[in-house]
C-alpha atoms as a PDB file:
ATOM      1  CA  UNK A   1      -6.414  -5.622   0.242  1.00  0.00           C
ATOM      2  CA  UNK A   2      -7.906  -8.433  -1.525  1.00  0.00           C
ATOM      3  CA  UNK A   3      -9.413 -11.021   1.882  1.00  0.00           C
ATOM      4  CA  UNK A   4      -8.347 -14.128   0.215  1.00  0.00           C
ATOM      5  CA  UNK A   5      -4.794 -12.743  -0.330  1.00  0.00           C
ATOM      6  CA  UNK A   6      -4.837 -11.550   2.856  1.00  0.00           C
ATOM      7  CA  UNK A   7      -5.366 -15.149   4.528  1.00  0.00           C
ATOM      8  CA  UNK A   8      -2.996 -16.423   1.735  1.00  0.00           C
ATOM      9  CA  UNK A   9      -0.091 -13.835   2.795  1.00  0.00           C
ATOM     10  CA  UNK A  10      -1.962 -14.477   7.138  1.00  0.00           C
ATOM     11  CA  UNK A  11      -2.007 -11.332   7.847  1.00  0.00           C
ATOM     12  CA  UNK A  12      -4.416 -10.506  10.371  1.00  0.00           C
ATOM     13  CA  UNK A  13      -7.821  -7.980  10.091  1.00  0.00           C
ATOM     14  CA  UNK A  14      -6.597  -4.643  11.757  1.00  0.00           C
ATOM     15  CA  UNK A  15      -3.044  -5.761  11.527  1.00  0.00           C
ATOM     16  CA  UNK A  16      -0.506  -3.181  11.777  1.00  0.00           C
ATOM     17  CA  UNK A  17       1.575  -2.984   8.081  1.00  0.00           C
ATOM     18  CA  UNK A  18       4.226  -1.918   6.186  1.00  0.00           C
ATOM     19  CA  UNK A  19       3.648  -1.296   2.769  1.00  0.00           C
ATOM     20  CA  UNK A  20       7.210  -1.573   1.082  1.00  0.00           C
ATOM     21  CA  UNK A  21       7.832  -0.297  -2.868  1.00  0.00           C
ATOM     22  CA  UNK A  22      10.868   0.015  -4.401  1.00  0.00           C
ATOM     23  CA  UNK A  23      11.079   3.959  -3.997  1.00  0.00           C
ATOM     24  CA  UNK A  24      10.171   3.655   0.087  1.00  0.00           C
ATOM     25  CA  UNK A  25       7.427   2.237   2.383  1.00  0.00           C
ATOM     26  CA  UNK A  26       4.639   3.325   4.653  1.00  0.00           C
ATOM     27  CA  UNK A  27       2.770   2.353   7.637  1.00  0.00           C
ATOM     28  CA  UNK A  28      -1.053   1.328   7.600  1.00  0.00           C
ATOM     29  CA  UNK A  29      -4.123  -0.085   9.586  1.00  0.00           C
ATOM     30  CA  UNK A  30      -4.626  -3.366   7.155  1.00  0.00           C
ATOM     31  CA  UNK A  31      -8.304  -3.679   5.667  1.00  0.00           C
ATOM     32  CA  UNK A  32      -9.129  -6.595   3.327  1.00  0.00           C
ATOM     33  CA  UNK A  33     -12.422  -7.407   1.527  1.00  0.00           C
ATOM     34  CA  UNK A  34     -14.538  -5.151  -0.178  1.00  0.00           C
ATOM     35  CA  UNK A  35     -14.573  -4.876  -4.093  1.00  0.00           C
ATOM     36  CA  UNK A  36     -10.429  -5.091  -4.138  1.00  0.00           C
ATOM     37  CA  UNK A  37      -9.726  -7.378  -7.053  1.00  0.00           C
ATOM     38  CA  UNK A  38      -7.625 -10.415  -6.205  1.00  0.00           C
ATOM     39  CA  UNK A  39      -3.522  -9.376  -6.436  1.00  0.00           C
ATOM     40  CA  UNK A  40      -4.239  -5.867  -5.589  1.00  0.00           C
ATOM     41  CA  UNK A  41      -3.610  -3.530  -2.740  1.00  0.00           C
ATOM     42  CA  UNK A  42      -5.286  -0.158  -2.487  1.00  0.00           C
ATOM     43  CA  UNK A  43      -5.140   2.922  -0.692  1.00  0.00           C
ATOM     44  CA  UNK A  44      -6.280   6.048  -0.061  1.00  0.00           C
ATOM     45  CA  UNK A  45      -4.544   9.026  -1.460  1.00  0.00           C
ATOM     46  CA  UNK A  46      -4.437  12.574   0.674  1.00  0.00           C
ATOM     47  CA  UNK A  47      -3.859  11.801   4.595  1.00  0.00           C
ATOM     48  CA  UNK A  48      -1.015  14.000   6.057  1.00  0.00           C
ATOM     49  CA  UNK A  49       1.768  12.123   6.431  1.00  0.00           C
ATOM     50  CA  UNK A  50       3.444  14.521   9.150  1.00  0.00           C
ATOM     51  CA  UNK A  51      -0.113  12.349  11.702  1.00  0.00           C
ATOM     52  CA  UNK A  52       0.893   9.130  11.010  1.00  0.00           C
ATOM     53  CA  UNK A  53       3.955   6.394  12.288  1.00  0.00           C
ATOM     54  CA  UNK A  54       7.005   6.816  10.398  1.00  0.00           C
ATOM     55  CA  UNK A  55       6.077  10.127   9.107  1.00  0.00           C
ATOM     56  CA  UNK A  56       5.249   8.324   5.550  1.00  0.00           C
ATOM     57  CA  UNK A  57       2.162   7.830   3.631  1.00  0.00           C
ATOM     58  CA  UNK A  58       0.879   5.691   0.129  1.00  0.00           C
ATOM     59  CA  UNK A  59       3.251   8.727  -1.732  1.00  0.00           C
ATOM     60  CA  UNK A  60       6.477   6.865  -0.116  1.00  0.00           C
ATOM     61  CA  UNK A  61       5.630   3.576  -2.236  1.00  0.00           C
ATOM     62  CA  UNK A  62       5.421   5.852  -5.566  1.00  0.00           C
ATOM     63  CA  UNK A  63       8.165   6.262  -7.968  1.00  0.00           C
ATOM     64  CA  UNK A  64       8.905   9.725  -9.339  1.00  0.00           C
ATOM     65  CA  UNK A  65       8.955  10.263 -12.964  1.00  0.00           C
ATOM     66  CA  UNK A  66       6.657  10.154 -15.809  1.00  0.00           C
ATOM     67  CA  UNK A  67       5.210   6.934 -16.715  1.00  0.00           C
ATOM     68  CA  UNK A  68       6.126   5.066 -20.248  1.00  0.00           C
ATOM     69  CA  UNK A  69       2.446   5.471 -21.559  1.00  0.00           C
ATOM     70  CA  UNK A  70       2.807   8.972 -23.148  1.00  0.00           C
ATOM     71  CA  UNK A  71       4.419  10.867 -19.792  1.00  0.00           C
ATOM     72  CA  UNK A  72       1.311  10.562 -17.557  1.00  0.00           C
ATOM     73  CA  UNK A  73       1.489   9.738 -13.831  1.00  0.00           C
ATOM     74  CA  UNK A  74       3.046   6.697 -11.930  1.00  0.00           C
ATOM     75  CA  UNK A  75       0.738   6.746  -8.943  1.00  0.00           C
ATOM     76  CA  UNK A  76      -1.796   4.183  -9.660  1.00  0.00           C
ATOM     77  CA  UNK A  77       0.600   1.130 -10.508  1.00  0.00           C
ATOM     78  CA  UNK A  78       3.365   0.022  -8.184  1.00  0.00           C
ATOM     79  CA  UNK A  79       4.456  -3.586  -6.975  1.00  0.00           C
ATOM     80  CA  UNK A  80       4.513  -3.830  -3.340  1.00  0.00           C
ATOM     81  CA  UNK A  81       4.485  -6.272  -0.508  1.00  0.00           C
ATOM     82  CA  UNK A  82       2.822  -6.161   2.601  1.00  0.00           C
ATOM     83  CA  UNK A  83       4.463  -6.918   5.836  1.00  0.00           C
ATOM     84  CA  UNK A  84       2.419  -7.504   9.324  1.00  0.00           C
ATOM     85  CA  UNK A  85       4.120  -5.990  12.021  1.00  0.00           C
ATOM     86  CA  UNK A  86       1.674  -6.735  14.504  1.00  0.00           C
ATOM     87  CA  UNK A  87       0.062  -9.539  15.373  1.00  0.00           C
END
């Protein structure tokens, strides 16, 4: 995540999240800084989701479906939020 939207939103460095999307929500280790552009949240596609809390990972946030620009994927543009859970 973007650093300066992380202060903004003050959530913590190493906070525990919740990543919530309309189609579901996962659980994540935050990270902020780096070349993330300012109103974006990124993650990394391919972790088992049967290791991790909630038994969810970045797929839960994604619709299903065929995006309006000629049928192609959905999986690199979804609104979320971000949620700390720990502090």
């Amino acid at each position: 995540m973007n650093a300066e939207d992380a202060a903004r939103e003050e959530l913590a460095p190493d906070a525990l999240v919740r990543i919530v999307g309309a189609n579901g929500a996962f659980v994540a280790r935050l990270v902020s800084g780096g070349d993330v552009p300012p109103g974006v949240v990124a993650g990394t596609k391919g972790w088992w989701a049967s290791g991790v809390e909630g038994r969810a990972n970045v797929n839960a946030a994604v619709g299903e479906g065929d995006s309006d620009m000629d049928g192609g994927a959905l999986f690199s543009d979804n609104r979320v939020r971000v949620e700390q859970l720990s502090r």
